[in-house]
N, C-alpha and C. Protein backbone atom coordinates (compact mmCIF):
# COMPACT_ATOMS: atom_id res chain seq x y z
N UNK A 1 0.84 -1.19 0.00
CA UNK A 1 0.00 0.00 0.00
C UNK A 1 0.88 1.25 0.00
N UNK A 2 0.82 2.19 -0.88
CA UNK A 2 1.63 3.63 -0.83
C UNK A 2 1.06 4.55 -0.39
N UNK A 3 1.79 5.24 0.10
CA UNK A 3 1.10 6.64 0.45
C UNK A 3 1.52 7.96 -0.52
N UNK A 4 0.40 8.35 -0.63
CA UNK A 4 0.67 9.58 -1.93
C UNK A 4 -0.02 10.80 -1.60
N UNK A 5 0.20 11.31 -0.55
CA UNK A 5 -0.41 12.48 -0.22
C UNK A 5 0.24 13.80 -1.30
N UNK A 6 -0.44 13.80 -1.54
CA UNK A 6 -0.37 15.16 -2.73
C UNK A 6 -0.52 16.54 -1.78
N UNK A 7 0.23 17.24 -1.93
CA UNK A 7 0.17 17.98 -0.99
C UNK A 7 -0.77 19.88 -1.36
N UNK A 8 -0.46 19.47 -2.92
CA UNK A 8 -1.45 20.32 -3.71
C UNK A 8 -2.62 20.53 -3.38
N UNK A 9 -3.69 19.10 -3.36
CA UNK A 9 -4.96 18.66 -3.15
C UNK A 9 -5.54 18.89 -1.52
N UNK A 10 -4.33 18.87 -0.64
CA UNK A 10 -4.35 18.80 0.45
C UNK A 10 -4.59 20.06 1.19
N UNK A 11 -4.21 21.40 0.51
CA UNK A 11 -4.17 22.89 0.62
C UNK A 11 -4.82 22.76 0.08
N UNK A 12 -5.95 22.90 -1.20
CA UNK A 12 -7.27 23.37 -1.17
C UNK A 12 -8.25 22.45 -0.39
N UNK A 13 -8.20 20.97 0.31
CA UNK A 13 -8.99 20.52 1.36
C UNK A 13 -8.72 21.80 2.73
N UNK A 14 -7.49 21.84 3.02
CA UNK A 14 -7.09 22.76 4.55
C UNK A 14 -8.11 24.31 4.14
N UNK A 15 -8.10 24.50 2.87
CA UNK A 15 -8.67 25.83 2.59
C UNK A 15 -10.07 26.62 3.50
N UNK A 16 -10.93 25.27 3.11
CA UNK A 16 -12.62 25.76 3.82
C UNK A 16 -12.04 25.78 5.22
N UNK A 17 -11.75 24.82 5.87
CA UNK A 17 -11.41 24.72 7.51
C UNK A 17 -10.82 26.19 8.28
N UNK A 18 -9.79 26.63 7.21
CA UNK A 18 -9.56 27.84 7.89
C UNK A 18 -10.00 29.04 7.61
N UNK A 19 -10.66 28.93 6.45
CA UNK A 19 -12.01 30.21 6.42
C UNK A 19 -13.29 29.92 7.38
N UNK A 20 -13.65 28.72 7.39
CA UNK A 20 -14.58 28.55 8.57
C UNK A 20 -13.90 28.87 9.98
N UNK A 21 -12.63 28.81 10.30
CA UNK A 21 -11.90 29.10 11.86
C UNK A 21 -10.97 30.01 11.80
N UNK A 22 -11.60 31.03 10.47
CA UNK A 22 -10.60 32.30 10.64
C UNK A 22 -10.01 32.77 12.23
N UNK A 23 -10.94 33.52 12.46
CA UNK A 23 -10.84 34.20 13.88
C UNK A 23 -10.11 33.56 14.51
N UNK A 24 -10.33 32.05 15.19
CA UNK A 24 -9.81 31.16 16.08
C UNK A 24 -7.94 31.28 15.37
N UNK A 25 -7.65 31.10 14.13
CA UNK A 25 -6.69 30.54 13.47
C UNK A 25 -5.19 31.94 13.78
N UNK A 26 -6.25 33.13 13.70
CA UNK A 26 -5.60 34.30 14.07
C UNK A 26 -4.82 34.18 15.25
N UNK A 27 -6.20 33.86 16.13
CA UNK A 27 -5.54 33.83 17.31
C UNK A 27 -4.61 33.41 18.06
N UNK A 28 -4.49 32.59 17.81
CA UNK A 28 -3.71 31.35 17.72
C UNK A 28 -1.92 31.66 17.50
N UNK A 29 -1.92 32.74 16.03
CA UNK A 29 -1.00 32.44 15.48
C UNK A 29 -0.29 34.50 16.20
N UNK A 30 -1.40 34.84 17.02
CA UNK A 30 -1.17 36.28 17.44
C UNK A 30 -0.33 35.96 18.75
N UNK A 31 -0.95 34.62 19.67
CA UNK A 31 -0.39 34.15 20.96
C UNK A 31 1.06 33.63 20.29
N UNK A 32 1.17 32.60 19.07
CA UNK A 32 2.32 32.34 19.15
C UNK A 32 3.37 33.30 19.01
N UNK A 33 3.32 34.47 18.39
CA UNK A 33 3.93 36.17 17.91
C UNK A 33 4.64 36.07 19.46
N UNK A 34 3.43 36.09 20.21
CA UNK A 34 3.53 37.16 21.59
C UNK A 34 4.36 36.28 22.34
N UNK A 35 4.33 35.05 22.43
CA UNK A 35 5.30 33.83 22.90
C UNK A 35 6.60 34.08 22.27
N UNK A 36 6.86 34.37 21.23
CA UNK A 36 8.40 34.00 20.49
C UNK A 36 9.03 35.52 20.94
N UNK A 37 7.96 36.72 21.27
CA UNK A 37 8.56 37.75 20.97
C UNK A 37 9.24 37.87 23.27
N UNK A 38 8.45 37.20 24.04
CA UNK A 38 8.81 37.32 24.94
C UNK A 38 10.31 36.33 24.79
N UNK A 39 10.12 35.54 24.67
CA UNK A 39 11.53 34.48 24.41
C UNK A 39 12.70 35.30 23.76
N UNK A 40 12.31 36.41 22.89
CA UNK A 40 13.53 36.67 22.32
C UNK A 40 14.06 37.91 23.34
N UNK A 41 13.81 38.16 24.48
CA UNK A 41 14.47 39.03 25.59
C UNK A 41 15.39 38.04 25.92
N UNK A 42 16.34 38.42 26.50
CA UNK A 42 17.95 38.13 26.80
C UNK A 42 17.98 37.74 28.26
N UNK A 43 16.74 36.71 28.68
CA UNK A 43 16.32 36.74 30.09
C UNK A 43 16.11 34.84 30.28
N UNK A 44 16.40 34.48 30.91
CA UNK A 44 16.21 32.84 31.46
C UNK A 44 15.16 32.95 31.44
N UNK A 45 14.59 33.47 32.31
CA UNK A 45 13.14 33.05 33.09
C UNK A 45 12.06 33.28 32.06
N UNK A 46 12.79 34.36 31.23
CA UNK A 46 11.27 35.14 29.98
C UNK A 46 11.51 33.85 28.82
N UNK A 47 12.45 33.25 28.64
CA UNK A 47 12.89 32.20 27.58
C UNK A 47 12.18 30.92 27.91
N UNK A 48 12.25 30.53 29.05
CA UNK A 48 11.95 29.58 29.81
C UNK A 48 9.98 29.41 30.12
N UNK A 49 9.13 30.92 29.93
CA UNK A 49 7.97 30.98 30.12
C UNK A 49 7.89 30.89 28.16
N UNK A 50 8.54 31.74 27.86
CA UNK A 50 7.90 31.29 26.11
C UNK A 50 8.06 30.17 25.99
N UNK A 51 8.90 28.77 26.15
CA UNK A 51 8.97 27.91 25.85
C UNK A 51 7.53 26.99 26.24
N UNK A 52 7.30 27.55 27.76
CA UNK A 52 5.66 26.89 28.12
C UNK A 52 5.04 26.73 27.51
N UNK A 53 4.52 28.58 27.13
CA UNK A 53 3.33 29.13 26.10
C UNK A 53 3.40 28.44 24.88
N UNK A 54 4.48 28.45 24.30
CA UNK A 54 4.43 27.97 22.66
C UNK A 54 4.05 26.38 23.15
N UNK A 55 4.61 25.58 24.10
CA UNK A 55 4.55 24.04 23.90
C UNK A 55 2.78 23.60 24.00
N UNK A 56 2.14 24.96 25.25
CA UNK A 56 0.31 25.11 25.38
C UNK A 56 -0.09 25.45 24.16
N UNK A 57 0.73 25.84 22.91
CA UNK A 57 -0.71 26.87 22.22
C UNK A 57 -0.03 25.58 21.37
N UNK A 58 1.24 24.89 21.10
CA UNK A 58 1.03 23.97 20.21
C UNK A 58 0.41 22.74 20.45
N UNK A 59 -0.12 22.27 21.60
CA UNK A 59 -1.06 21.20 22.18
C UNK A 59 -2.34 21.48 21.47
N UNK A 60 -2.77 22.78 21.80
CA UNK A 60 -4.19 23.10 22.12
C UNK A 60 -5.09 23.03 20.48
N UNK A 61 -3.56 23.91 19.73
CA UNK A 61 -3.63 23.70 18.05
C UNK A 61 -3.67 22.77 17.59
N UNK A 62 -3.16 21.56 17.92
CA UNK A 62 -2.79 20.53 17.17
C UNK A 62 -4.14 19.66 17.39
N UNK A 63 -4.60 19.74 18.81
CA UNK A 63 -6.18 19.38 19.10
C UNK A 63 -7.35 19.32 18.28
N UNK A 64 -6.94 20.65 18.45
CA UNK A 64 -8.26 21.57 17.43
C UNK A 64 -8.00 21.29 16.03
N UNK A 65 -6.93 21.43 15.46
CA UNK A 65 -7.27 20.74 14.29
C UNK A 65 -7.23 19.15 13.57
N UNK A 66 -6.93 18.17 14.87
CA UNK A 66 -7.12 17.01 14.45
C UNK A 66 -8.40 16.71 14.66
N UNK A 67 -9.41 17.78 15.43
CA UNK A 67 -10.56 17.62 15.59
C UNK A 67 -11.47 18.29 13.82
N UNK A 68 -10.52 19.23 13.26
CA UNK A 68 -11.30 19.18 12.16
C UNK A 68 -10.97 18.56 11.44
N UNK A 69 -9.98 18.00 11.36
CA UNK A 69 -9.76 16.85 10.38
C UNK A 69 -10.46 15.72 10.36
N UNK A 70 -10.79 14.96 11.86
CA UNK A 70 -11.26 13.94 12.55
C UNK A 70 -13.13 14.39 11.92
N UNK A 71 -13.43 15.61 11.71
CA UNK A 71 -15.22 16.45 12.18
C UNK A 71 -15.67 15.92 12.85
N UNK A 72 -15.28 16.45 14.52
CA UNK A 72 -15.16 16.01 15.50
C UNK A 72 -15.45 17.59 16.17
N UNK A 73 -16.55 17.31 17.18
CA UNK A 73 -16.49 19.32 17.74
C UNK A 73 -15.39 19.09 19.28
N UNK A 74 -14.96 20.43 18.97
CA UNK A 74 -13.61 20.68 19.90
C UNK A 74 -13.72 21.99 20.10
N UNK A 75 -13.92 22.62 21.69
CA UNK A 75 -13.63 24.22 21.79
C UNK A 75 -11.90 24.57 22.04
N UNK A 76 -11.08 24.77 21.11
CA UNK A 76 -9.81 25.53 21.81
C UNK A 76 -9.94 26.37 22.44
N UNK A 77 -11.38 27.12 22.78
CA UNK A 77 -10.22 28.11 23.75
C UNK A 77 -11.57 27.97 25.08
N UNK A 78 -11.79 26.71 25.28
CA UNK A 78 -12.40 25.93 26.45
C UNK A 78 -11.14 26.02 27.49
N UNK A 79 -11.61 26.06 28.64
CA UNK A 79 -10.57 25.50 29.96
C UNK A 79 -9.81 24.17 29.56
N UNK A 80 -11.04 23.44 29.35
CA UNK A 80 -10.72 22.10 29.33
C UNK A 80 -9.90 21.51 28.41
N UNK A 81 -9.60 22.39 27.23
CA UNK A 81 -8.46 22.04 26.14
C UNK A 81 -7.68 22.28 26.57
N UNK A 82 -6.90 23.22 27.77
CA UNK A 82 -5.51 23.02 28.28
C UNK A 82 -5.10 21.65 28.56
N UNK A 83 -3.92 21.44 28.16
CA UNK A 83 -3.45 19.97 28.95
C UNK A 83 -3.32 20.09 29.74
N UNK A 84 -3.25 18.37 30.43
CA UNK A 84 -3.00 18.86 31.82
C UNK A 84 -1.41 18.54 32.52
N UNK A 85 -1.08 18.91 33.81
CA UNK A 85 0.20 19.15 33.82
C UNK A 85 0.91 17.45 33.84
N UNK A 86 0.65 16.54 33.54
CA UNK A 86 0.90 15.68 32.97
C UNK A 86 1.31 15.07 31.39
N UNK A 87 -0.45 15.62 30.71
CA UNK A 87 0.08 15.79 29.55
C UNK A 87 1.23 16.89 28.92
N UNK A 88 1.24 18.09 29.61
CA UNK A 88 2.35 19.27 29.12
C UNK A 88 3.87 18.40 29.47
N UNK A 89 3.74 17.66 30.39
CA UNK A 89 5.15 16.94 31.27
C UNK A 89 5.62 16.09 29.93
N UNK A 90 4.74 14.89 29.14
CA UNK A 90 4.90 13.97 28.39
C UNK A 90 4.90 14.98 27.08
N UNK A 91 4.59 16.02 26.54
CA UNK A 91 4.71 16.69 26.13
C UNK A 91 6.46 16.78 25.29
N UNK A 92 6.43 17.81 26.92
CA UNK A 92 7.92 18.59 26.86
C UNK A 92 9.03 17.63 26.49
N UNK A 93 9.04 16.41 27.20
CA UNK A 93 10.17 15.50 27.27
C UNK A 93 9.80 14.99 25.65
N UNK A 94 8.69 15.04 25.28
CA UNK A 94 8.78 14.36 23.58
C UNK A 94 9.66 15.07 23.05
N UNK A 95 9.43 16.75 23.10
CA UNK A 95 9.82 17.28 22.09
C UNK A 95 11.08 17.57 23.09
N UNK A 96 11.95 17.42 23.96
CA UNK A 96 13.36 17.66 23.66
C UNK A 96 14.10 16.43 23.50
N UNK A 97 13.61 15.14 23.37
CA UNK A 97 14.40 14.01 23.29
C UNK A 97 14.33 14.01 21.67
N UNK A 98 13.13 14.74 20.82
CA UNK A 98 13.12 14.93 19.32
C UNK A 98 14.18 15.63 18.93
N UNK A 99 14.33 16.97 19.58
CA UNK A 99 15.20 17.77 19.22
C UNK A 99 16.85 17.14 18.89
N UNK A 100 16.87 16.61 20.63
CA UNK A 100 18.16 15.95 20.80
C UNK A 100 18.38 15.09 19.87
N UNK A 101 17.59 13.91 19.63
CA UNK A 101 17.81 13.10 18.50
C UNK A 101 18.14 13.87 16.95
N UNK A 102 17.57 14.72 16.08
CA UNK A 102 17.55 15.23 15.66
C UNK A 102 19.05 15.82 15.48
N UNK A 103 19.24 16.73 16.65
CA UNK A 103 20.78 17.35 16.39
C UNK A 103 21.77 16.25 16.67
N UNK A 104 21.87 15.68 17.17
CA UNK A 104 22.36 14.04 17.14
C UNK A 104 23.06 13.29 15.64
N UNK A 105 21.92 13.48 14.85
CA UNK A 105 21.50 13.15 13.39
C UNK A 105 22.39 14.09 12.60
N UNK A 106 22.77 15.98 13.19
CA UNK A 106 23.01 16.86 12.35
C UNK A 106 24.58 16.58 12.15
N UNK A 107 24.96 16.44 14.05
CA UNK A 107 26.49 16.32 14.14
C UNK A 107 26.88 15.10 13.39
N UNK A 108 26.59 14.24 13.31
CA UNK A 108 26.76 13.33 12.32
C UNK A 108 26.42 13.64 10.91
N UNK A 109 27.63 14.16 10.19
CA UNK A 109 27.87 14.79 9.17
C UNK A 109 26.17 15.48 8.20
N UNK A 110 25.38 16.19 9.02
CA UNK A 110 24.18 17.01 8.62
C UNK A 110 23.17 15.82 8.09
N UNK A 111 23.65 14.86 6.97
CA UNK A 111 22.55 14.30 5.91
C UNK A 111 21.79 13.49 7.22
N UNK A 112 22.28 12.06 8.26
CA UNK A 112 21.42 12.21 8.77
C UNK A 112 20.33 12.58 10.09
N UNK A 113 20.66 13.61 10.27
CA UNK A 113 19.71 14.75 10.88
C UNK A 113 18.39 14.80 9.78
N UNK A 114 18.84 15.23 8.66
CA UNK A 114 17.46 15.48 8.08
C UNK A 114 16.49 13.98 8.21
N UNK A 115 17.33 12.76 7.89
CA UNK A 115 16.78 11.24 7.64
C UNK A 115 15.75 11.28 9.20
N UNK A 116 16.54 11.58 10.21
CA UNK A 116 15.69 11.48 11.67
C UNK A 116 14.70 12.33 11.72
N UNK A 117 14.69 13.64 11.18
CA UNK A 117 13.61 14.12 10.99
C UNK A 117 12.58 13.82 10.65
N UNK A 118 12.47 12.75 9.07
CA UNK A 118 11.95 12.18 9.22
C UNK A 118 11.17 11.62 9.25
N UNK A 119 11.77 10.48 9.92
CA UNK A 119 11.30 9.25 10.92
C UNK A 119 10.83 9.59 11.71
N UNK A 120 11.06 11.09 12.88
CA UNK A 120 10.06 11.13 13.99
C UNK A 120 9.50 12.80 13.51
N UNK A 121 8.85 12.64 12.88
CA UNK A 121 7.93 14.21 12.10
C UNK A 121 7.05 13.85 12.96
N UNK A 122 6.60 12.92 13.33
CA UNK A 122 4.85 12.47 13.79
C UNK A 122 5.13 12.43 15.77
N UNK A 123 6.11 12.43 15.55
CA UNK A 123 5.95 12.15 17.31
C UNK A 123 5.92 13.28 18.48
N UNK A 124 5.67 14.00 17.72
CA UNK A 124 4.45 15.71 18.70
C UNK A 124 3.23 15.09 18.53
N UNK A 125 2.69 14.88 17.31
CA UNK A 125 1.37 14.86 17.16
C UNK A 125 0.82 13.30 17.67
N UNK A 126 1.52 12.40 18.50
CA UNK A 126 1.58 11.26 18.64
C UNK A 126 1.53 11.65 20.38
N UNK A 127 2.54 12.32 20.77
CA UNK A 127 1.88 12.75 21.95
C UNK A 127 1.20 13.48 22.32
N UNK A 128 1.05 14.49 21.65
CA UNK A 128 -0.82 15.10 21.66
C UNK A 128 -1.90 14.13 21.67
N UNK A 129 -1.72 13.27 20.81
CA UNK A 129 -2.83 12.64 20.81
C UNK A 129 -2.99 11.05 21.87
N UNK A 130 -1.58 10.70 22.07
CA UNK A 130 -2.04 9.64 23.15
C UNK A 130 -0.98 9.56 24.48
N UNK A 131 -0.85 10.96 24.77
CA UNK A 131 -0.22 11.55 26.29
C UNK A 131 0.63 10.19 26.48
N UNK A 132 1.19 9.85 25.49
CA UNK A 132 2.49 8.55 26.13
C UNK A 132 3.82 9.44 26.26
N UNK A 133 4.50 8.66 27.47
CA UNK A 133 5.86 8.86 27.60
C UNK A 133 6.61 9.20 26.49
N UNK A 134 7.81 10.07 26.84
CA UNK A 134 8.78 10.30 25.44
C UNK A 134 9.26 8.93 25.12
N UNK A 135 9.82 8.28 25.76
CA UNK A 135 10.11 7.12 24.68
C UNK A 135 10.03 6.31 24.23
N UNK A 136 8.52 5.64 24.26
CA UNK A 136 7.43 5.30 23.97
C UNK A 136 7.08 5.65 22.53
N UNK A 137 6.88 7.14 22.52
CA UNK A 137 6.20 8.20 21.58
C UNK A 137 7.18 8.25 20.60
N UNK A 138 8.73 8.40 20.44
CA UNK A 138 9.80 8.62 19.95
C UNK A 138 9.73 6.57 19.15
N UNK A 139 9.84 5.91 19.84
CA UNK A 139 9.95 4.62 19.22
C UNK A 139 8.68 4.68 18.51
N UNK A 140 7.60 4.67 18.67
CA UNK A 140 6.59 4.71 17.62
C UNK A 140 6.45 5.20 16.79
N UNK A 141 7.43 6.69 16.62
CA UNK A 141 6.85 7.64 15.64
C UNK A 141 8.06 6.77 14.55
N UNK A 142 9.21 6.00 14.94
CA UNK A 142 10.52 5.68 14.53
C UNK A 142 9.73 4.44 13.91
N UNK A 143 8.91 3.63 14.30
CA UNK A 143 8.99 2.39 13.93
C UNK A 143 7.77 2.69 12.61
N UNK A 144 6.74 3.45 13.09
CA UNK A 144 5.78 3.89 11.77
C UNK A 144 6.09 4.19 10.97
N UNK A 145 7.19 5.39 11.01
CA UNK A 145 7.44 5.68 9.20
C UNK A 145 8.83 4.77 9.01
N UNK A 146 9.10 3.84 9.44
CA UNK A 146 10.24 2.93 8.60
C UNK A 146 9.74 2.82 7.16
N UNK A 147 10.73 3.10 6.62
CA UNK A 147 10.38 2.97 4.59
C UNK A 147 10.15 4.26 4.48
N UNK A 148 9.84 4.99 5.37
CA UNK A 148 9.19 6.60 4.61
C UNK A 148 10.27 7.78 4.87
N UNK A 149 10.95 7.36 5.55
CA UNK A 149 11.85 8.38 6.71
C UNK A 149 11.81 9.77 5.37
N UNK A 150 13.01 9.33 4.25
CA UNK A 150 13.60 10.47 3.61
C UNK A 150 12.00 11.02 2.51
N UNK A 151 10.97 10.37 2.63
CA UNK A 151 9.85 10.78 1.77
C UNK A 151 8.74 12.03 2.38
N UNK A 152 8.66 11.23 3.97
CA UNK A 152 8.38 12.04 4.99
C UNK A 152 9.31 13.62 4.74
N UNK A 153 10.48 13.59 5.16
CA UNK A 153 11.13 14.26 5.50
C UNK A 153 10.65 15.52 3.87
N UNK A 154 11.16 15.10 2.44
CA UNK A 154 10.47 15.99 1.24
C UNK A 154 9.24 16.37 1.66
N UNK A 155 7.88 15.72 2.30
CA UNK A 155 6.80 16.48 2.03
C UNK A 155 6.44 17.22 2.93
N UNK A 156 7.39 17.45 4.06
CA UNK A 156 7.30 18.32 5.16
C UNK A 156 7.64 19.27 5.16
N UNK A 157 9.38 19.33 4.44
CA UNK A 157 10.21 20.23 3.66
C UNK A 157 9.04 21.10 3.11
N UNK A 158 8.74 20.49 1.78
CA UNK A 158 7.50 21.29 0.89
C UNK A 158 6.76 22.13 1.67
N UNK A 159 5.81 21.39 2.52
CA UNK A 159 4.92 22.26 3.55
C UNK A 159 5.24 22.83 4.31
N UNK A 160 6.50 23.06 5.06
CA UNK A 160 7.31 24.46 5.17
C UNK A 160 7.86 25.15 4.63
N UNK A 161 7.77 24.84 3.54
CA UNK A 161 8.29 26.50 2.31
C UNK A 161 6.94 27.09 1.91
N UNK A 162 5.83 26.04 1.94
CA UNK A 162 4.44 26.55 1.54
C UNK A 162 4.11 27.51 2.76
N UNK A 163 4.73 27.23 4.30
CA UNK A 163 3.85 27.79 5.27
C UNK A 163 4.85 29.46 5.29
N UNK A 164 6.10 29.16 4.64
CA UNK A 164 7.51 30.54 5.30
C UNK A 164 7.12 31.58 3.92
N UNK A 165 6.40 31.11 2.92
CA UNK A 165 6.74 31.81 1.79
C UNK A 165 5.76 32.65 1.99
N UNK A 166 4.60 32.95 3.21
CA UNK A 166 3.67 34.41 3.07
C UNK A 166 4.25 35.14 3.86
N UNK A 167 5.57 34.62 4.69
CA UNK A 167 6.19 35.70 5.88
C UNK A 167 7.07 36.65 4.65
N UNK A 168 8.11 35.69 3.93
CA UNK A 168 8.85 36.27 3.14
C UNK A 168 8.20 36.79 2.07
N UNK A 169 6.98 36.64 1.29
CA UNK A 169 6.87 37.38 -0.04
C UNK A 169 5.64 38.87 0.15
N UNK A 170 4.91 38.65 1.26
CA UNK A 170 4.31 39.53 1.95
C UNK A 170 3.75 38.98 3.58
N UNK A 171 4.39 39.93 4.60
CA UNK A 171 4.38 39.06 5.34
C UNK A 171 2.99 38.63 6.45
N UNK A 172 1.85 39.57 6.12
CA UNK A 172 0.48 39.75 6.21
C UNK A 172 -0.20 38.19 5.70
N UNK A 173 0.78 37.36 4.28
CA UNK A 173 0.36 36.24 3.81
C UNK A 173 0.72 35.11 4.60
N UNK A 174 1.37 35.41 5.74
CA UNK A 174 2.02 34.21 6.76
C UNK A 174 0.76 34.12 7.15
N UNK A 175 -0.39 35.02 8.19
CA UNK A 175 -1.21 34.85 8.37
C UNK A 175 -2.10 33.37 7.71
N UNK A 176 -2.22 33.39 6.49
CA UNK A 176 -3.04 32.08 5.48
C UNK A 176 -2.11 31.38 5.53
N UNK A 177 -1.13 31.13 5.17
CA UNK A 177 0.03 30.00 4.39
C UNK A 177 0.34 29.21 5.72
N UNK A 178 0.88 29.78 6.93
CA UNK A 178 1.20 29.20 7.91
C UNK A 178 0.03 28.32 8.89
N UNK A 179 -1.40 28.84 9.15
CA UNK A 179 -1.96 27.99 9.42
C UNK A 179 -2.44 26.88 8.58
N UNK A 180 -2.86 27.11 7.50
CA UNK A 180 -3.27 26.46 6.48
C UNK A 180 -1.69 25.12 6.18
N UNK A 181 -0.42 25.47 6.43
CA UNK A 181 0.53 24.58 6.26
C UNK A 181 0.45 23.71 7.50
N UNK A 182 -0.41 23.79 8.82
CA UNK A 182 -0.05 22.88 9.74
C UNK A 182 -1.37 22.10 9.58
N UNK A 183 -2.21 22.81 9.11
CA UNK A 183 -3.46 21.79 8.56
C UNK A 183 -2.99 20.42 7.87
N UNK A 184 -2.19 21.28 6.93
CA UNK A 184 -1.66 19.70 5.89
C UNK A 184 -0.80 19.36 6.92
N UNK A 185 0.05 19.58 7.39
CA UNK A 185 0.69 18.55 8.30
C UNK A 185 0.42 17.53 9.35
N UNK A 186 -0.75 17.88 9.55
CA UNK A 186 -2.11 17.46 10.61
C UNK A 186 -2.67 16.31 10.03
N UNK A 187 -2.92 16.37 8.95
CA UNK A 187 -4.08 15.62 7.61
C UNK A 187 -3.07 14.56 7.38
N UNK A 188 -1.49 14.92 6.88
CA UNK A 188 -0.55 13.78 6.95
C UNK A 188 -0.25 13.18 7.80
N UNK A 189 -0.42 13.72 8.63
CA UNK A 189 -0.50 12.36 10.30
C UNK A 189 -1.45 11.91 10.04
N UNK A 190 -2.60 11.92 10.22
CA UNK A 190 -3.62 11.57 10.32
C UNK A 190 -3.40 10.35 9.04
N UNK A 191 -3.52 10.98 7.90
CA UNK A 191 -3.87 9.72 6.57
C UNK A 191 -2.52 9.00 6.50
N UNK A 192 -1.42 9.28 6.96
CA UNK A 192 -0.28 8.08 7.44
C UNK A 192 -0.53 7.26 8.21
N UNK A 193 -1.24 7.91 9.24
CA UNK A 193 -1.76 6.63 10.94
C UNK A 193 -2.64 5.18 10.27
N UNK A 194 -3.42 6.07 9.25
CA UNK A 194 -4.67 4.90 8.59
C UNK A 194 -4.03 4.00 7.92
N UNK A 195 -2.90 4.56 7.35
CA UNK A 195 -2.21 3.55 6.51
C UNK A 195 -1.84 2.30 7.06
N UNK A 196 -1.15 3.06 7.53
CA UNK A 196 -0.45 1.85 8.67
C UNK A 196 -0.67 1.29 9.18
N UNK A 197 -1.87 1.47 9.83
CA UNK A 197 -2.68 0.91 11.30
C UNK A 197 -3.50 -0.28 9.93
N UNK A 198 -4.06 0.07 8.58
CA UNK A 198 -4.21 -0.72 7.50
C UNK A 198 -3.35 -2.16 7.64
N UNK A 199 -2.25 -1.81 7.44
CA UNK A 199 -0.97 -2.62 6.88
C UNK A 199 -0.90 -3.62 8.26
N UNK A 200 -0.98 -3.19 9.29
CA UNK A 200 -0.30 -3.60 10.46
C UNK A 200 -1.73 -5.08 10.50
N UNK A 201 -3.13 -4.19 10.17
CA UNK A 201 -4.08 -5.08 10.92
C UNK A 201 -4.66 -6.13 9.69
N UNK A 202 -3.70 -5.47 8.19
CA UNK A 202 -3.52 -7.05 6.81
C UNK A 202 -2.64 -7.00 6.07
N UNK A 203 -1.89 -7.43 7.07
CA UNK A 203 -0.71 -7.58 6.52
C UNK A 203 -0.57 -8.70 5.30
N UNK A 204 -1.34 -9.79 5.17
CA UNK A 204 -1.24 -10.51 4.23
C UNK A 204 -2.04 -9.53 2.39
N UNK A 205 -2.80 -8.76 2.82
CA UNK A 205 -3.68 -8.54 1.73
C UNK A 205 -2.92 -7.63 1.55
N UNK A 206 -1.91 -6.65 1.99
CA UNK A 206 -1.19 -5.39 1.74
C UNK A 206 -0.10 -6.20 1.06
N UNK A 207 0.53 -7.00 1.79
CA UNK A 207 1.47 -7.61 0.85
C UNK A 207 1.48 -8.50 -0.54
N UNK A 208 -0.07 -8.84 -0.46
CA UNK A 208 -0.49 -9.19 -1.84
C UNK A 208 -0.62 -7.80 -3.08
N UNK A 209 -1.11 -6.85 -2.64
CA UNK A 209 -1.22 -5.92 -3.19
C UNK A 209 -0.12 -5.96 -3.84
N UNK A 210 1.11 -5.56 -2.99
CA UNK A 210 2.55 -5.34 -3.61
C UNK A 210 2.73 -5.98 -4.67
């Protein structure tokens, strides 16, 4: 079974979703501004609270839109969409054992850093969605895309030049391009998980396919 997410087709699906959650999508992307812009003071403690904020508003985002992907109703800006200090805990440790791995990958002569990338693209959105331990979350996201690592890694690439190119060509167009690029990145977790979870539960009929 292949996966062929077209990533073309995939931006005019993300399209309606974020004209229907304009407002929300703003917001969203006004808190993350206000997060990066406190972090960039020359202060521990102010570095150390942006790092919170951004890791809450990227939980709460990633929620909300696996809930429109899922059409599934979800309030982001409910109480109850905060994680809780458990999930933020399993969280945090995902994403710096990603990182680490990752630069790990770079010092080893750059090429593979990008390959680990990846292999674990999915393992934020893996602990968003099932509050497991980092390394737990890190081996799963590693063992799912085996075969995909460097394919993964191109269509992510893509959808971050699709999301950087409204900062750089007008930067009012980051506004659209950037939410609308984590949509598709959202949608590719999502229609990767099916695949797989496919393959895993026929394995004989997938391999007939081949």
């Amino acid at each position: 079974m292949q996966f062929t997410f077209k990533i073309g087709e995939k931006i005019k699906e993300a399209w309606p979703m974020y004209k229907l959650h304009f407002g929300t999508f703003i917001l969203f992307i006004v808190a993350s501004g206000i997060a990066q812009i406190i972090g960039s003071r020359k202060n521990l403690i102010l570095s150390l609270l942006s790092s919170i904020l951004s890791l809450i508003i990227f939980y709460v985002l990633t929620r909300f839109i696996l809930s429109l992907v899922d059409k599934k109703d979800y309030n982001p800006l409910s109480i109850n969409s905060l994680p809780t200090l458990g999930q933020f805990w399993n969280l945090l440790k995902t994403a710096l054992l990603t990182s680490l791995s990752i630069l790990g990958g770079f010092i080893l002569l750059i090429i593979p850093g990008f390959y680990i990338a990846g292999r674990l693209i999915f393992s934020m959105y893996l602990s968003v969605e099932k509050n497991q331990g980092a390394r737990v979350t890190i081996k799963e996201s590693w063992k799912m895309t085996e075969g995909y690592g460097w394919l993964l890694f191109w269509k992510s690439l893509l959808i971050g030049l699709f999301s950087a190119v409204g900062f750089l060509v007008f930067v009012i167009g980051g506004f659209v391009t950037y939410p609308i690029g984590m949509i598709v990145l959202v949608m590719m977790y999502r229609e990767f998980s099916k695949i797989k979870s496919e393959i895993i539960a026929n394995p004989i009929i997938v391999e007939t396919a081949k």
